[in-house]
C-alpha atoms as a PDB file:
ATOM      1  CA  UNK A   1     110.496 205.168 140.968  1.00  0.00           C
ATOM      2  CA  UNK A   2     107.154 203.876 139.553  1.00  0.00           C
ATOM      3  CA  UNK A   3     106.220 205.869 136.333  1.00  0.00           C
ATOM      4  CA  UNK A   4     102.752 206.358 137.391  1.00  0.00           C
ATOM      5  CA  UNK A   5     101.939 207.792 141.033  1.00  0.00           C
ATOM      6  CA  UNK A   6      99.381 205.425 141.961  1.00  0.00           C
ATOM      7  CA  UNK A   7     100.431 202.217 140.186  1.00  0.00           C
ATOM      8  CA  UNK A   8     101.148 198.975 142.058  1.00  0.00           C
ATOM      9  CA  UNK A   9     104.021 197.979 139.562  1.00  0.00           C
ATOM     10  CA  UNK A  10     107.322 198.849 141.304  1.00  0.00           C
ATOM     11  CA  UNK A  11     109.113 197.233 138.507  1.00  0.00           C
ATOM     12  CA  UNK A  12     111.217 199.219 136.752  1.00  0.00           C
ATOM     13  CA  UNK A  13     110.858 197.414 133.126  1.00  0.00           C
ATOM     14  CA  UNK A  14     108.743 199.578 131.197  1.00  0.00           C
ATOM     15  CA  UNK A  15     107.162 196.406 129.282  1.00  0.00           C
ATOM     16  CA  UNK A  16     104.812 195.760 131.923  1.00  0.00           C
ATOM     17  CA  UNK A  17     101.321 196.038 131.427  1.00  0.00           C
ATOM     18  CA  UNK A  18      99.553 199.187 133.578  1.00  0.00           C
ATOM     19  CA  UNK A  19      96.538 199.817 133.930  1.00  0.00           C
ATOM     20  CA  UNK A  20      94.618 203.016 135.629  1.00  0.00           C
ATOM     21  CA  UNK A  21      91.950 203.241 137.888  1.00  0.00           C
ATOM     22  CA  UNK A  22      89.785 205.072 135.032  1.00  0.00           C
ATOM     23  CA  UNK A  23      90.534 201.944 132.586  1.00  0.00           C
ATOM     24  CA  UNK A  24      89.767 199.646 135.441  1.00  0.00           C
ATOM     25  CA  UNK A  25      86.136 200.905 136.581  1.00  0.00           C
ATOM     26  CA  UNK A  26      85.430 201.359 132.715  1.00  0.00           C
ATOM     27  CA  UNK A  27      86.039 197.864 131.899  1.00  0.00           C
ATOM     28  CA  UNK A  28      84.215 196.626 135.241  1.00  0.00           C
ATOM     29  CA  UNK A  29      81.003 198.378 133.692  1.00  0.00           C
ATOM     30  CA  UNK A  30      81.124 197.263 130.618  1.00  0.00           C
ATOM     31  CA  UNK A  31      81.540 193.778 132.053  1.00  0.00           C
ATOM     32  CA  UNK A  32      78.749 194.418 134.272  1.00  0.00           C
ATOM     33  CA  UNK A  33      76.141 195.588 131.124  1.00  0.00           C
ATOM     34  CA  UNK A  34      77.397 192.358 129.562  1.00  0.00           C
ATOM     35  CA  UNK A  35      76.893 189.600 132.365  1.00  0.00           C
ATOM     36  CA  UNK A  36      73.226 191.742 132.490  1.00  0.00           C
ATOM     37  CA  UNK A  37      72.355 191.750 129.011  1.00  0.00           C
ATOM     38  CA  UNK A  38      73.373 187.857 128.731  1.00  0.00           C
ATOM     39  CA  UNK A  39      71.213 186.802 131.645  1.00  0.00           C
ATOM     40  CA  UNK A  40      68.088 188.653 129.929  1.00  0.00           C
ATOM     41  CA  UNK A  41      68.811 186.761 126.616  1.00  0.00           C
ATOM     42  CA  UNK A  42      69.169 183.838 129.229  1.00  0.00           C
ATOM     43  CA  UNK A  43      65.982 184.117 130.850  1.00  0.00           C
ATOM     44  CA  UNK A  44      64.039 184.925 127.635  1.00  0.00           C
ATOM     45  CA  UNK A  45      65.563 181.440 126.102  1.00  0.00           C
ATOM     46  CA  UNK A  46      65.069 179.560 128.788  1.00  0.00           C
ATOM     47  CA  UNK A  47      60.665 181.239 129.000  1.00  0.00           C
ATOM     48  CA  UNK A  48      60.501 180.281 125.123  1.00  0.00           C
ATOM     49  CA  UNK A  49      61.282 176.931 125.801  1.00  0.00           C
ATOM     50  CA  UNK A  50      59.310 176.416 128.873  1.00  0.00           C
ATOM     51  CA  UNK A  51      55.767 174.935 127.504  1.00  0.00           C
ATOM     52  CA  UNK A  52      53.118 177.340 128.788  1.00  0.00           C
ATOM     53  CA  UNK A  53      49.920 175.283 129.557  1.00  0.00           C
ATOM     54  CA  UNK A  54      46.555 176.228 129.216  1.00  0.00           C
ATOM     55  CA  UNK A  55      44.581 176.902 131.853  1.00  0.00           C
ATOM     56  CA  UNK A  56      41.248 176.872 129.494  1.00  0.00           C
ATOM     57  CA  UNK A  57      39.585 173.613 129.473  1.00  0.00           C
ATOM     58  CA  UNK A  58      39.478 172.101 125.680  1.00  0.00           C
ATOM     59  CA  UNK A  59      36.332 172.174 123.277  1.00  0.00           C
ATOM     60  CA  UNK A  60      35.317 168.781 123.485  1.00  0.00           C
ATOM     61  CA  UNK A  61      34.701 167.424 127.047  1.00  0.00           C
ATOM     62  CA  UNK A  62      32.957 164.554 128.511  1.00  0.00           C
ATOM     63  CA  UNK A  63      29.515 164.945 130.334  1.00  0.00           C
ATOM     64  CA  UNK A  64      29.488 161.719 131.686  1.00  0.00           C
ATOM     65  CA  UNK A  65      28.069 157.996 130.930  1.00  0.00           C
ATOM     66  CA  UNK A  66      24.414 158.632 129.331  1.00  0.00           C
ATOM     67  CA  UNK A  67      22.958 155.748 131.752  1.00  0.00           C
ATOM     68  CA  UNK A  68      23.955 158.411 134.745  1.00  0.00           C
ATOM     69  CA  UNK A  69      22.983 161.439 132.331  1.00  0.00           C
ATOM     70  CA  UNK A  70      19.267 160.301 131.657  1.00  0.00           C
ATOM     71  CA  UNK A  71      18.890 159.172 135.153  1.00  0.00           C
ATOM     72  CA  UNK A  72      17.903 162.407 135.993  1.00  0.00           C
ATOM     73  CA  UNK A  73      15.329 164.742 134.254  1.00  0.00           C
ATOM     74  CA  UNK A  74      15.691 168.648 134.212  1.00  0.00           C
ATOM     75  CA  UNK A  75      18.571 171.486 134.213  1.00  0.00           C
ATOM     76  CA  UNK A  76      21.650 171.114 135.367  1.00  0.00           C
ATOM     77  CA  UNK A  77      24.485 173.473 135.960  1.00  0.00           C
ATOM     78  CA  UNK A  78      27.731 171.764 135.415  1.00  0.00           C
ATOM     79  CA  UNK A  79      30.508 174.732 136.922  1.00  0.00           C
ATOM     80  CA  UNK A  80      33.620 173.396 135.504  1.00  0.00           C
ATOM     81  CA  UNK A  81      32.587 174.103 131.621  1.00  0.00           C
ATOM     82  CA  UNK A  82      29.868 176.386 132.479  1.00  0.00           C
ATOM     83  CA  UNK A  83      27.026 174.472 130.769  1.00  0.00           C
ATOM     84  CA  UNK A  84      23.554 173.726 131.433  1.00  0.00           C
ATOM     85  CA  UNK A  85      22.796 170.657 131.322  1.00  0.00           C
ATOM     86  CA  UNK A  86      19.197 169.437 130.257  1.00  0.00           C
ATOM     87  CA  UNK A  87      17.785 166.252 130.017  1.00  0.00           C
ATOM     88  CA  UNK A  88      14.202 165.562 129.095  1.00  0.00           C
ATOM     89  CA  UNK A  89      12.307 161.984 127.704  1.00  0.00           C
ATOM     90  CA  UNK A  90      15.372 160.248 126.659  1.00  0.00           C
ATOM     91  CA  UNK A  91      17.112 163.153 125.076  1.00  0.00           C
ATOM     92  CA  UNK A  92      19.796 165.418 126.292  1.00  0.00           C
ATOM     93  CA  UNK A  93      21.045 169.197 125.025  1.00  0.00           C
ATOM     94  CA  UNK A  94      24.037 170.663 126.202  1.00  0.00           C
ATOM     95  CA  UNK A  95      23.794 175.375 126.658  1.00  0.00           C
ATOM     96  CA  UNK A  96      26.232 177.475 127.402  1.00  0.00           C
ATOM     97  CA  UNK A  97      26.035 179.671 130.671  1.00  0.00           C
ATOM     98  CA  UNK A  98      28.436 182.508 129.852  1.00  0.00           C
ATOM     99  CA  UNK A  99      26.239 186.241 128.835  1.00  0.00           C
ATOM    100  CA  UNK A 100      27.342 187.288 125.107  1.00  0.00           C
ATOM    101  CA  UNK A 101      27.803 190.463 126.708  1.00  0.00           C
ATOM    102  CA  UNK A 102      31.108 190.310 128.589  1.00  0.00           C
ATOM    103  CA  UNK A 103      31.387 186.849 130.112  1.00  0.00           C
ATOM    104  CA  UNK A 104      29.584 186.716 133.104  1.00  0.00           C
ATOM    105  CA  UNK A 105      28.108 183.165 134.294  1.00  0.00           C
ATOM    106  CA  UNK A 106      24.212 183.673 133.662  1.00  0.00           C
ATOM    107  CA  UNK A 107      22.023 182.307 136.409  1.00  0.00           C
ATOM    108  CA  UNK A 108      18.695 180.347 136.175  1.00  0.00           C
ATOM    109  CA  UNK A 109      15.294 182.315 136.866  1.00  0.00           C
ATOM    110  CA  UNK A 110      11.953 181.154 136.188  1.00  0.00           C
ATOM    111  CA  UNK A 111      11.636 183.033 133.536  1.00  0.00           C
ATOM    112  CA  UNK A 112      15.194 181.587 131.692  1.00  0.00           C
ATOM    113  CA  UNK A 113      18.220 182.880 132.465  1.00  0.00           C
ATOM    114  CA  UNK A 114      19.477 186.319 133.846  1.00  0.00           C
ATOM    115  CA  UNK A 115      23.304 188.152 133.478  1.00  0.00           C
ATOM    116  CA  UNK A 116      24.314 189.079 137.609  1.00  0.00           C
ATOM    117  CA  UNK A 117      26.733 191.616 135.898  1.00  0.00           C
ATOM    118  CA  UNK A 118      24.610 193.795 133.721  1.00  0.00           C
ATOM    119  CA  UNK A 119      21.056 192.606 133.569  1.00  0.00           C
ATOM    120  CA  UNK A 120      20.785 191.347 130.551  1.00  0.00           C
ATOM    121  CA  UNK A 121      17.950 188.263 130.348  1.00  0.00           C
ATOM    122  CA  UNK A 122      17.030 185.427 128.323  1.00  0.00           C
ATOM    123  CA  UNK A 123      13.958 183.266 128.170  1.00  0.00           C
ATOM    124  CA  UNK A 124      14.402 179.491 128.278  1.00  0.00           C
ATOM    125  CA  UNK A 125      15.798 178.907 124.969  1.00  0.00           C
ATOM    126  CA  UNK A 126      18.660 181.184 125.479  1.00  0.00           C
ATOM    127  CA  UNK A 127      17.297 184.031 123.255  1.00  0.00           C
ATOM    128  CA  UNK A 128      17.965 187.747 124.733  1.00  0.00           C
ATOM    129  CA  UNK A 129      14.871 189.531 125.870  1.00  0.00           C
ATOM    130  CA  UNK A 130      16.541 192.688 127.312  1.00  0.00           C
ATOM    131  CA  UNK A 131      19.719 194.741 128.448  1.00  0.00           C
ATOM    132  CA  UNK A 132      22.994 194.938 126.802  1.00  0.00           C
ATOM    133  CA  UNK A 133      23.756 191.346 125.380  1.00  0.00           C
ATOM    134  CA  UNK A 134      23.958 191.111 121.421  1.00  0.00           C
ATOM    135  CA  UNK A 135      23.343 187.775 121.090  1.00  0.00           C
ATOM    136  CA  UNK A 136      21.506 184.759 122.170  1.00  0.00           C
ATOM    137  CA  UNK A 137      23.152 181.435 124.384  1.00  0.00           C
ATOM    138  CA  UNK A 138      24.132 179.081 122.213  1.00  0.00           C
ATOM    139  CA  UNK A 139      23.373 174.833 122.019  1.00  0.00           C
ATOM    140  CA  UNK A 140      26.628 173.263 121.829  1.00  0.00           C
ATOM    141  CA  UNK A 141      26.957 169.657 119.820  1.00  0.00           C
ATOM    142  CA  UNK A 142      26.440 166.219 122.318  1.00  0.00           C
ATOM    143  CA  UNK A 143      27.312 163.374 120.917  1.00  0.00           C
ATOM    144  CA  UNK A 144      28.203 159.472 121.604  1.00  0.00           C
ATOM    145  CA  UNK A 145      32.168 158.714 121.958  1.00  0.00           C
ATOM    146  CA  UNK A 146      33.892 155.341 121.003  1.00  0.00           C
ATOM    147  CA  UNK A 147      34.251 155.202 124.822  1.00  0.00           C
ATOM    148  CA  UNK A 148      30.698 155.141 125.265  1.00  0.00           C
ATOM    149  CA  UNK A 149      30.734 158.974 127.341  1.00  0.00           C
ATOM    150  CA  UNK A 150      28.395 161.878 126.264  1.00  0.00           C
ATOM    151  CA  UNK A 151      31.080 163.921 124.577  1.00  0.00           C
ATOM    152  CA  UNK A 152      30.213 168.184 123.990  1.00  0.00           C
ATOM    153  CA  UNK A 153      31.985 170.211 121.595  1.00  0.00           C
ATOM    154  CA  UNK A 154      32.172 173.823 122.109  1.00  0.00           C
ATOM    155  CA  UNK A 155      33.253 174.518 118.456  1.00  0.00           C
ATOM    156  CA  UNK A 156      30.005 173.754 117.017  1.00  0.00           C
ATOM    157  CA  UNK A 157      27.147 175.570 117.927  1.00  0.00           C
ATOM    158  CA  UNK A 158      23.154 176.366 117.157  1.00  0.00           C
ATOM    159  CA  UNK A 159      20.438 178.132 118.108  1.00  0.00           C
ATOM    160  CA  UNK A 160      17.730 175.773 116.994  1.00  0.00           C
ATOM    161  CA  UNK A 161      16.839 174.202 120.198  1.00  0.00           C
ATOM    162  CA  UNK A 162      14.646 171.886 118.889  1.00  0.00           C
ATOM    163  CA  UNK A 163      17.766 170.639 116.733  1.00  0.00           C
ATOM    164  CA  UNK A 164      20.190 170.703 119.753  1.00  0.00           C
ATOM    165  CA  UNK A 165      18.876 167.300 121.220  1.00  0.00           C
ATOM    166  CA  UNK A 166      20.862 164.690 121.323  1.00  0.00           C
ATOM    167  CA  UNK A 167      18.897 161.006 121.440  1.00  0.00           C
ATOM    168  CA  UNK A 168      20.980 158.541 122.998  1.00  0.00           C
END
Protein backbone atom coordinates (compact mmCIF):
# COMPACT_ATOMS: atom_id res chain seq x y z
CA UNK A 1 0.00 0.00 0.00
CA UNK A 2 1.39 3.44 -1.03
CA UNK A 3 2.32 5.50 2.15
CA UNK A 4 0.69 8.54 0.91
CA UNK A 5 -3.07 8.40 -0.45
CA UNK A 6 -2.58 10.28 -3.49
CA UNK A 7 0.99 9.45 -4.51
CA UNK A 8 1.85 7.85 -7.87
CA UNK A 9 4.78 5.75 -6.30
CA UNK A 10 3.42 2.20 -5.79
CA UNK A 11 6.82 1.14 -4.81
CA UNK A 12 7.13 -0.11 -1.68
CA UNK A 13 10.94 1.09 -0.92
CA UNK A 14 10.62 3.91 1.27
CA UNK A 15 13.88 5.62 -0.37
CA UNK A 16 12.00 7.00 -3.10
CA UNK A 17 11.66 10.49 -3.56
CA UNK A 18 7.73 11.89 -3.01
CA UNK A 19 6.60 14.72 -3.59
CA UNK A 20 2.96 16.40 -2.76
CA UNK A 21 0.74 18.29 -4.70
CA UNK A 22 1.31 21.39 -2.21
CA UNK A 23 5.29 21.05 -2.85
CA UNK A 24 4.58 20.68 -6.50
CA UNK A 25 2.36 23.93 -7.26
CA UNK A 26 4.81 25.79 -4.77
CA UNK A 27 7.80 25.06 -6.72
CA UNK A 28 5.87 25.66 -10.17
CA UNK A 29 5.37 29.36 -8.81
CA UNK A 30 8.40 30.03 -7.75
CA UNK A 31 9.69 28.82 -11.10
CA UNK A 32 7.21 30.89 -12.74
CA UNK A 33 8.37 34.42 -10.68
CA UNK A 34 11.83 33.32 -11.80
CA UNK A 35 11.50 32.67 -15.69
CA UNK A 36 9.45 36.35 -15.19
CA UNK A 37 11.88 38.20 -13.31
CA UNK A 38 14.80 36.88 -15.76
CA UNK A 39 13.01 37.95 -18.91
CA UNK A 40 12.59 41.63 -17.36
CA UNK A 41 16.39 41.71 -16.56
CA UNK A 42 16.44 40.27 -20.22
CA UNK A 43 14.57 42.85 -21.88
CA UNK A 44 16.12 45.73 -19.87
CA UNK A 45 19.77 44.34 -21.11
CA UNK A 46 18.95 43.81 -24.28
CA UNK A 47 17.03 48.11 -24.37
CA UNK A 48 20.49 49.30 -22.78
CA UNK A 49 22.31 47.98 -25.47
CA UNK A 50 20.08 48.89 -28.27
CA UNK A 51 21.53 52.49 -29.52
CA UNK A 52 18.60 54.90 -29.24
CA UNK A 53 18.90 57.47 -32.13
CA UNK A 54 18.02 60.87 -32.15
CA UNK A 55 15.34 62.05 -33.79
CA UNK A 56 16.59 65.90 -33.31
CA UNK A 57 18.50 67.12 -36.18
CA UNK A 58 22.28 68.17 -35.04
CA UNK A 59 23.53 71.87 -34.40
CA UNK A 60 25.45 72.39 -37.33
CA UNK A 61 23.62 71.77 -40.68
CA UNK A 62 24.16 72.67 -44.19
CA UNK A 63 22.04 75.44 -45.95
CA UNK A 64 23.15 74.71 -49.19
CA UNK A 65 25.94 75.86 -51.89
CA UNK A 66 26.15 79.87 -51.46
CA UNK A 67 26.04 80.21 -55.48
CA UNK A 68 22.23 78.68 -55.04
CA UNK A 69 21.88 80.66 -51.59
CA UNK A 70 22.56 84.25 -53.05
CA UNK A 71 20.66 83.45 -56.12
CA UNK A 72 17.77 84.51 -54.49
CA UNK A 73 17.13 87.73 -52.41
CA UNK A 74 14.65 87.84 -49.37
CA UNK A 75 13.22 85.42 -46.46
CA UNK A 76 13.08 82.12 -46.59
CA UNK A 77 11.52 79.52 -44.40
CA UNK A 78 13.53 76.41 -44.45
CA UNK A 79 10.89 73.66 -42.38
CA UNK A 80 13.29 70.98 -41.65
CA UNK A 81 15.53 73.18 -39.06
CA UNK A 82 12.99 75.77 -38.63
CA UNK A 83 15.08 78.75 -39.81
CA UNK A 84 14.55 81.77 -41.73
CA UNK A 85 16.54 82.17 -44.15
CA UNK A 86 17.58 85.76 -45.42
CA UNK A 87 19.64 86.81 -48.04
CA UNK A 88 20.23 90.41 -48.98
CA UNK A 89 23.32 92.21 -51.33
CA UNK A 90 25.70 89.42 -51.14
CA UNK A 91 25.22 88.56 -47.53
CA UNK A 92 23.24 85.91 -45.84
CA UNK A 93 21.88 85.52 -41.91
CA UNK A 94 20.50 82.50 -40.70
CA UNK A 95 17.03 83.13 -37.53
CA UNK A 96 15.47 80.83 -35.74
CA UNK A 97 11.58 80.31 -36.15
CA UNK A 98 10.69 78.59 -32.87
CA UNK A 99 8.65 81.39 -30.08
CA UNK A 100 10.89 81.56 -26.73
CA UNK A 101 7.69 81.01 -25.21
CA UNK A 102 6.90 77.31 -25.55
CA UNK A 103 8.09 76.20 -28.97
CA UNK A 104 5.70 77.02 -31.39
CA UNK A 105 6.93 77.67 -35.16
CA UNK A 106 6.47 81.61 -35.48
CA UNK A 107 5.01 82.72 -38.77
CA UNK A 108 5.97 85.73 -41.01
CA UNK A 109 3.65 88.97 -40.91
CA UNK A 110 4.41 92.21 -42.28
CA UNK A 111 5.08 93.50 -39.36
CA UNK A 112 7.93 90.51 -38.34
CA UNK A 113 6.97 87.56 -37.01
CA UNK A 114 3.88 86.34 -34.93
CA UNK A 115 3.53 83.03 -32.28
CA UNK A 116 0.02 80.96 -33.82
CA UNK A 117 -0.02 79.45 -30.22
CA UNK A 118 -0.16 82.35 -27.86
CA UNK A 119 0.19 85.64 -29.64
CA UNK A 120 3.21 86.64 -28.82
CA UNK A 121 4.95 89.04 -31.78
CA UNK A 122 8.17 90.19 -32.92
CA UNK A 123 9.24 92.91 -35.29
CA UNK A 124 11.71 92.03 -38.05
CA UNK A 125 14.75 91.61 -36.09
CA UNK A 126 13.31 89.00 -33.91
CA UNK A 127 12.87 91.27 -30.82
CA UNK A 128 9.44 90.62 -28.76
CA UNK A 129 6.96 93.43 -28.98
CA UNK A 130 4.08 91.77 -27.04
CA UNK A 131 2.37 88.65 -25.31
CA UNK A 132 3.95 86.05 -23.26
CA UNK A 133 7.48 85.34 -24.87
CA UNK A 134 10.58 86.29 -22.58
CA UNK A 135 12.93 86.60 -25.04
CA UNK A 136 13.83 87.68 -28.45
CA UNK A 137 14.63 85.09 -31.82
CA UNK A 138 17.93 84.54 -31.98
CA UNK A 139 20.75 84.84 -35.24
CA UNK A 140 22.41 81.63 -35.39
CA UNK A 141 26.32 81.50 -36.77
CA UNK A 142 26.65 80.87 -40.99
CA UNK A 143 29.69 80.13 -42.02
CA UNK A 144 31.88 78.64 -45.10
CA UNK A 145 32.72 74.69 -44.78
CA UNK A 146 35.90 72.96 -46.24
CA UNK A 147 33.22 71.47 -48.56
CA UNK A 148 32.40 74.71 -49.86
CA UNK A 149 28.35 74.49 -48.25
CA UNK A 150 26.89 77.36 -46.08
CA UNK A 151 27.20 75.54 -42.79
CA UNK A 152 24.70 77.01 -39.50
CA UNK A 153 25.40 76.27 -36.04
CA UNK A 154 22.68 76.35 -33.61
CA UNK A 155 25.08 76.48 -30.58
CA UNK A 156 26.16 79.89 -31.18
CA UNK A 157 23.86 82.54 -31.17
CA UNK A 158 23.30 86.65 -31.21
CA UNK A 159 21.03 89.15 -31.22
CA UNK A 160 22.99 91.78 -33.06
CA UNK A 161 21.52 91.50 -36.42
CA UNK A 162 23.68 93.71 -37.96
CA UNK A 163 26.56 91.24 -36.71
CA UNK A 164 24.66 88.06 -37.83
CA UNK A 165 25.61 88.49 -41.62
CA UNK A 166 27.55 86.28 -43.07
CA UNK A 167 29.59 87.70 -46.43
CA UNK A 168 30.37 84.98 -48.64
Amino acid sequence: MPKYRNTLNVDPDDKDPQISRRSFLALMGVGACLIGAGQLVGASVVGFLYPNAMKIPPGVFSIGRPEDILSREGKVFYPKQKVFIETMAGKVRVQTGVCTHLGCTVNMVETGYSCPCHGSTYDRHGRNTGGPAPLPLVYFKVFKAASGDLMVDKSKTTLDWDEAWFTV
